[in-house]
C-alpha atoms as a PDB file:
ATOM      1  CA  UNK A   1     158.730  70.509  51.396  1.00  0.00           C
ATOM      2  CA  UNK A   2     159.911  67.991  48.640  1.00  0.00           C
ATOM      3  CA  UNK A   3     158.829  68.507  45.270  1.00  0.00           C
ATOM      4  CA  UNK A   4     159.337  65.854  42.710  1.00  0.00           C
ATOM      5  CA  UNK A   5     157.775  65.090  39.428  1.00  0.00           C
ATOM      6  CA  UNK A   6     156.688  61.489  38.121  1.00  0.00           C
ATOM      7  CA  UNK A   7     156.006  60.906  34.557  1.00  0.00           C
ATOM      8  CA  UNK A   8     152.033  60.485  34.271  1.00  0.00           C
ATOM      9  CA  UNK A   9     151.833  62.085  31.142  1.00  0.00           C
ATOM     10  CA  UNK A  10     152.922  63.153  27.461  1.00  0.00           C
ATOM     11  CA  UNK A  11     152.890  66.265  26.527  1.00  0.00           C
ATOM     12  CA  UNK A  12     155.991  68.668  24.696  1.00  0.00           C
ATOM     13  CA  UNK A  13     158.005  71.269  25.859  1.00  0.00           C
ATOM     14  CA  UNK A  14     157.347  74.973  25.562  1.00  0.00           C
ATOM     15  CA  UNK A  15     160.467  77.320  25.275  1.00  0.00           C
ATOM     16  CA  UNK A  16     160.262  81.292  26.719  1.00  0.00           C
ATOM     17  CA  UNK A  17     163.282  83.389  26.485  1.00  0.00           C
ATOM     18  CA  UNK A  18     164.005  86.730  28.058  1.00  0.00           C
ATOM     19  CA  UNK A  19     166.928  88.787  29.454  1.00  0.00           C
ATOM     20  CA  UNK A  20     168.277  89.201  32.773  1.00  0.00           C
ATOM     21  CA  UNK A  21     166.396  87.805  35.685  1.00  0.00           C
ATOM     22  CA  UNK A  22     166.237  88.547  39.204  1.00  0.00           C
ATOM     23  CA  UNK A  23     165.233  85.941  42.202  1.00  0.00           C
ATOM     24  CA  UNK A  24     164.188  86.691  45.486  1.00  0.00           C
ATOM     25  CA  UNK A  25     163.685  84.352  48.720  1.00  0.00           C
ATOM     26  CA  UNK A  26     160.450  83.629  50.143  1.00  0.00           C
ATOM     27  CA  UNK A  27     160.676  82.421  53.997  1.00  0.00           C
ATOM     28  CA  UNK A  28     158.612  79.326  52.581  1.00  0.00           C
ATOM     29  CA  UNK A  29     161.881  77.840  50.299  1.00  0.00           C
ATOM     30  CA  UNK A  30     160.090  79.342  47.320  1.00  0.00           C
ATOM     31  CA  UNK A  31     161.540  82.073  45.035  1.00  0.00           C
ATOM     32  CA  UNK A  32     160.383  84.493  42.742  1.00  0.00           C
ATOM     33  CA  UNK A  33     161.547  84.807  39.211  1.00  0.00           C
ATOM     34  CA  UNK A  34     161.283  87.290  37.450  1.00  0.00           C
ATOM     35  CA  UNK A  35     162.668  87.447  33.642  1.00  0.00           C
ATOM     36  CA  UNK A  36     162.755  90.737  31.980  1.00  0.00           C
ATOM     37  CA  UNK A  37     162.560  92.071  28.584  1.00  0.00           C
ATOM     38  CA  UNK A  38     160.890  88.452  27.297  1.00  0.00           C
ATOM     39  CA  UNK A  39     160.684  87.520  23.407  1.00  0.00           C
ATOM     40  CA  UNK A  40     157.148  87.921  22.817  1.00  0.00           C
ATOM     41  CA  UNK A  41     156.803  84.907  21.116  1.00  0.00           C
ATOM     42  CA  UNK A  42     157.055  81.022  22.491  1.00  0.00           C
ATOM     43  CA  UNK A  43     158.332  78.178  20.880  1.00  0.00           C
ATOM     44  CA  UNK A  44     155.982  74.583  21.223  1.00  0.00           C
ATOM     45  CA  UNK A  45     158.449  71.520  20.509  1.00  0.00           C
ATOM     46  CA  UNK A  46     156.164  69.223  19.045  1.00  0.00           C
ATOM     47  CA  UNK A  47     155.567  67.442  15.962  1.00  0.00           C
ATOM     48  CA  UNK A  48     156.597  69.965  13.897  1.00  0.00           C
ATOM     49  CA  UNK A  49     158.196  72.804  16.223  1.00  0.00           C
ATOM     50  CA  UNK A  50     156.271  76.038  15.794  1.00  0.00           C
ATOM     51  CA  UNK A  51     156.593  79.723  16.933  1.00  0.00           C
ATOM     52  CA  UNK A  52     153.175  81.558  18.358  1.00  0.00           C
ATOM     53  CA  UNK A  53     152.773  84.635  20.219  1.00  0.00           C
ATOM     54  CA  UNK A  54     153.630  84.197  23.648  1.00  0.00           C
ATOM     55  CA  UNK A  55     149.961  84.618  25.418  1.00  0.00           C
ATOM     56  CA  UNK A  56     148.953  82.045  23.481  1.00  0.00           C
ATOM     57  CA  UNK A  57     151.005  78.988  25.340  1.00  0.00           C
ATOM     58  CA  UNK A  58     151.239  80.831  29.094  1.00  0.00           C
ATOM     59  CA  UNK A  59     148.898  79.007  31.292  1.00  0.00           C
ATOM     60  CA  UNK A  60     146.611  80.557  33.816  1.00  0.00           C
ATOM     61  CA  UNK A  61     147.924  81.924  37.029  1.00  0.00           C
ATOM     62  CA  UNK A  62     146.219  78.738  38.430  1.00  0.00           C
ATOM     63  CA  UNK A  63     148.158  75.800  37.064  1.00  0.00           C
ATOM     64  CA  UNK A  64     150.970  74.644  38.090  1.00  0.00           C
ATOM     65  CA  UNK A  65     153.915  72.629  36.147  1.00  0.00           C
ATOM     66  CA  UNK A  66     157.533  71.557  35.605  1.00  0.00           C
ATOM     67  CA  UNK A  67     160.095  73.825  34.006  1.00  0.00           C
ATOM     68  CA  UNK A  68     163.690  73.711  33.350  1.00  0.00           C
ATOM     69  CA  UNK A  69     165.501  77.286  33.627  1.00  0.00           C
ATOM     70  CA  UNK A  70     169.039  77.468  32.053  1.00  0.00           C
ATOM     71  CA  UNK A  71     170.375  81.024  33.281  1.00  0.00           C
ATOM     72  CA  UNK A  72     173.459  81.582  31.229  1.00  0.00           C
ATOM     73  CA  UNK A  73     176.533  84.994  31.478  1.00  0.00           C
ATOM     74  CA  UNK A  74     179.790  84.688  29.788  1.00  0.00           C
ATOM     75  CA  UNK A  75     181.278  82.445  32.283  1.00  0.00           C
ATOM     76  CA  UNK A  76     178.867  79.013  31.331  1.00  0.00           C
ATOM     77  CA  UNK A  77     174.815  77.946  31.791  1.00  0.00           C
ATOM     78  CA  UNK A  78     173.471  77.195  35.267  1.00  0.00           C
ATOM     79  CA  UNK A  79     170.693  74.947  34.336  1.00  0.00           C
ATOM     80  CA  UNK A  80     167.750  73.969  37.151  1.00  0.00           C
ATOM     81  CA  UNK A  81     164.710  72.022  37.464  1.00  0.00           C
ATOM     82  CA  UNK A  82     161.737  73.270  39.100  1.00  0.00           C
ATOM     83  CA  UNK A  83     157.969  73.505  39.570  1.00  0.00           C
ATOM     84  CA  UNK A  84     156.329  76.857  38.902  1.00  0.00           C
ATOM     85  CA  UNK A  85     152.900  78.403  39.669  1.00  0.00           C
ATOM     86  CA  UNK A  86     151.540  82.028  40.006  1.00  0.00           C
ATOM     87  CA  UNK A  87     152.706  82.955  36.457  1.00  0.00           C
ATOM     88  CA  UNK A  88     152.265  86.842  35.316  1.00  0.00           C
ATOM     89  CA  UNK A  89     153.249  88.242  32.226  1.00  0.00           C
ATOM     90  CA  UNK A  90     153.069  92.149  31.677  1.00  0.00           C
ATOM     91  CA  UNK A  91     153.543  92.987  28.045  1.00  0.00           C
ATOM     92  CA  UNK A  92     153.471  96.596  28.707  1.00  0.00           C
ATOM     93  CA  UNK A  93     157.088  95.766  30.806  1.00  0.00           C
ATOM     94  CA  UNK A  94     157.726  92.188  29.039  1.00  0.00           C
ATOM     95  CA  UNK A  95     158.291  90.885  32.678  1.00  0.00           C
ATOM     96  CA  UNK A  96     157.225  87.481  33.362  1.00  0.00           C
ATOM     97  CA  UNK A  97     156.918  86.138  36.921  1.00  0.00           C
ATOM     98  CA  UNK A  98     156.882  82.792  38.374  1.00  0.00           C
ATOM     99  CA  UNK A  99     156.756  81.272  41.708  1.00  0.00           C
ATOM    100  CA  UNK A 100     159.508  78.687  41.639  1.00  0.00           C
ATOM    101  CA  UNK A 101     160.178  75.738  44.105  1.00  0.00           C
ATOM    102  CA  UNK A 102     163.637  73.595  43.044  1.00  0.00           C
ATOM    103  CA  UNK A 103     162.379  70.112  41.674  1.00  0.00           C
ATOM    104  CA  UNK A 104     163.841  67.224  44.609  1.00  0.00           C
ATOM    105  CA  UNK A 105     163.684  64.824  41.733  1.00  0.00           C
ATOM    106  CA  UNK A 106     162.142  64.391  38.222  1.00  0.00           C
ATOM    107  CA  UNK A 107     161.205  61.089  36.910  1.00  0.00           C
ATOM    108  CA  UNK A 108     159.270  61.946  33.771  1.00  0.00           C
ATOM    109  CA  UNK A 109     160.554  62.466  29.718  1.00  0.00           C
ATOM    110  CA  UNK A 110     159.657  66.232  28.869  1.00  0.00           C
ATOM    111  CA  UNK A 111     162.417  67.769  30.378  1.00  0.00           C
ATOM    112  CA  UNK A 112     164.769  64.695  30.464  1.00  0.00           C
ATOM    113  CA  UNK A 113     167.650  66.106  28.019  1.00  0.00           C
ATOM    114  CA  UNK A 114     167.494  69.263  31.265  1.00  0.00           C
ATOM    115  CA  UNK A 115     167.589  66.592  34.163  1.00  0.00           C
ATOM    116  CA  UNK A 116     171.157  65.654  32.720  1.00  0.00           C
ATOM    117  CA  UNK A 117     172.625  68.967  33.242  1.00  0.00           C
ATOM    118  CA  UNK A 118     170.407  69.974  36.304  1.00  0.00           C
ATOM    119  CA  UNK A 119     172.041  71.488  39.387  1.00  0.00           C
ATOM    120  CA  UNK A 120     170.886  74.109  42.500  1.00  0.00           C
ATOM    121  CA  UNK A 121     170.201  77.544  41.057  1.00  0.00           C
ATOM    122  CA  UNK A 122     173.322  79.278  40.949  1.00  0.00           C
ATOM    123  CA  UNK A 123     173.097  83.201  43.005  1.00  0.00           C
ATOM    124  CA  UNK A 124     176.329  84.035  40.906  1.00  0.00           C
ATOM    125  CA  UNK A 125     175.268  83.042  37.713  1.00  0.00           C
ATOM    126  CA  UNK A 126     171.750  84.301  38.378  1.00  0.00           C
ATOM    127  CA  UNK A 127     172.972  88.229  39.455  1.00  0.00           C
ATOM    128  CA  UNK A 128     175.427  87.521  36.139  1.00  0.00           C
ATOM    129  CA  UNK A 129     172.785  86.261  33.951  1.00  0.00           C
ATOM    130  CA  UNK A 130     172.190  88.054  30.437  1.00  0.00           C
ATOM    131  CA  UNK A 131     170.042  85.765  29.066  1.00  0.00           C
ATOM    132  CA  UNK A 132     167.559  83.554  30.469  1.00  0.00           C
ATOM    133  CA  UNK A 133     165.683  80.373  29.318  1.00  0.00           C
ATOM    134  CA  UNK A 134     162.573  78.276  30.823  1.00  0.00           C
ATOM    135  CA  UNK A 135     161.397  75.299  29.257  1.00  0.00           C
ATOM    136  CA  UNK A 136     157.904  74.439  30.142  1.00  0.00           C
ATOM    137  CA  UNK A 137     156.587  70.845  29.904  1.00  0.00           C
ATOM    138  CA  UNK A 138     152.590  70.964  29.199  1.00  0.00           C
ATOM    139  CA  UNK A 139     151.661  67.449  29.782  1.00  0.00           C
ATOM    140  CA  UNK A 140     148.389  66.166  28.871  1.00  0.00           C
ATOM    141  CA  UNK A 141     147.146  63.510  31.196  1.00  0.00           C
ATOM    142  CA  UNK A 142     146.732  60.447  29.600  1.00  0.00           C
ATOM    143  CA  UNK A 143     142.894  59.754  30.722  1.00  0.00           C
ATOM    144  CA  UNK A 144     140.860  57.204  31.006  1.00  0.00           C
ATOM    145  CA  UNK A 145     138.526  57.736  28.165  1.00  0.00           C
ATOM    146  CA  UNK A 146     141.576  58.455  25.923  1.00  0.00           C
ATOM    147  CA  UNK A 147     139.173  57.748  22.967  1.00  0.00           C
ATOM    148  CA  UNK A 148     136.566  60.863  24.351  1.00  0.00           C
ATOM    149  CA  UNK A 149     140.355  62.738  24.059  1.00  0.00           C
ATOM    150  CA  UNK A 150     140.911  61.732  20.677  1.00  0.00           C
ATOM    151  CA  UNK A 151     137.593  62.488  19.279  1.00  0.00           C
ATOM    152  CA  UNK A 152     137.476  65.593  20.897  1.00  0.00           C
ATOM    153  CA  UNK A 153     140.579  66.362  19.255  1.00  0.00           C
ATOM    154  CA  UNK A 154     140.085  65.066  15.758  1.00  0.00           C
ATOM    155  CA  UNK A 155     136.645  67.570  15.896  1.00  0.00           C
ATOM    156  CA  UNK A 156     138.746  70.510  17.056  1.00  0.00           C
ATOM    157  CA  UNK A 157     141.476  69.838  14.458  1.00  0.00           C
ATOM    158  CA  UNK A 158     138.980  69.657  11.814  1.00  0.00           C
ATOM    159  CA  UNK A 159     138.082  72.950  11.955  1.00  0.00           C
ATOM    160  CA  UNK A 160     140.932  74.869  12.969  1.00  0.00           C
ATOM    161  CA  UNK A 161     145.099  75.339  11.559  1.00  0.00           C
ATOM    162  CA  UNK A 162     148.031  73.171  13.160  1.00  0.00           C
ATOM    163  CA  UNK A 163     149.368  75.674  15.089  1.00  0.00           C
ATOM    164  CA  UNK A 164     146.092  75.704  16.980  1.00  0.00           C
ATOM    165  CA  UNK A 165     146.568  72.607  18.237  1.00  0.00           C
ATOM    166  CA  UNK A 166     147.405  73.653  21.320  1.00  0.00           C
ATOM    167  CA  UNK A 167     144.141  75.033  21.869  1.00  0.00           C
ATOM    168  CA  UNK A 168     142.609  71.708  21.025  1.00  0.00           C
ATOM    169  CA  UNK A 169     144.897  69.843  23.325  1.00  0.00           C
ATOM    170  CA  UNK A 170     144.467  72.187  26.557  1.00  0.00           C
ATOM    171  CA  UNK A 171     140.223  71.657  25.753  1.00  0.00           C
ATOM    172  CA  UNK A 172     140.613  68.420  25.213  1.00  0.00           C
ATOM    173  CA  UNK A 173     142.301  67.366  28.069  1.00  0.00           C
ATOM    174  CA  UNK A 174     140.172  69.112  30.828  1.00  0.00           C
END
């Protein structure tokens, strides 16, 4: 199966951080992630950057989007694209599992800066990893009635903070 991205949308990048990780082989080509002990908390690079809790930016099990992991031990980074799904997040163990399928190509501007350094996941670096990032791109899809967007959003930022924009934007955009 070849799994590529085009750039359809805008959107920002969403950074979760954790400890080691472990990956396992489905017969499918897909793999499992799992990153243990997580940071609780998510950064959203937008305009401005902002920290929320970390439930607040996961999406549901359902969706399905681009990441960039960056799996990093003393000995350098091993830094991947891919497209993950299936997402669970225990806060009672601060595991967080994906579904993970490597990226064939990636045409869009999210994760561009990640594209540059992108190679095939690493099984050294990932047994040797101590830290682990993924960088999730939440695109919004640029619709149609992007007006119906922008008043929809201009309502929902009326009443609530910035850092609730996100809300707004995943409403919005449905």
């Amino acid at each position: 199966m070849v799994v590529g991205s085009a750039d359809a949308t805008f959107g920002y990048k969403i950074l979760l951080e954790g400890g080691e990780s472990i990956i396992t082989e489905n017969e499918d080509g897909s793999m499992i992630l799992t990153i243990q002990n997580v940071v609780p908390y998510g950064v959203i690079f937008d305009d401005p950057e902002y920290i929320t809790l970390l439930e607040t930016v996961l999406p549901d099990t359902n969706s399905t989007m681009n990441a960039g992991v960056v799996l990093s031990n003393p000995d350098g980074d091993n830094t991947s694209l891919v497209q993950v799904s299936q997402l669970d997040y225990s806060a009672e163990t601060k595991n967080l599992t994906f579904v993970i399928h490597p990226l064939e190509f990636y045409e869009g501007s999210i994760l561009a800066d990640l594209k540059e350094r992108s190679e095939s996941l690493n099984p050294d670096i990932v047994r040797n990893a101590h830290v682990t990032r993924i960088y999730l791109e939440k695109g919004l899809p640029v619709s149609e009635n992007f007006g119906d967007i922008n008043r929809c959003m201009d309502d929902c930022e009326r009443y609530h903070e910035k850092p609730t924009r996100f809300f707004c934007e995943m409403n919005c955009a449905k």
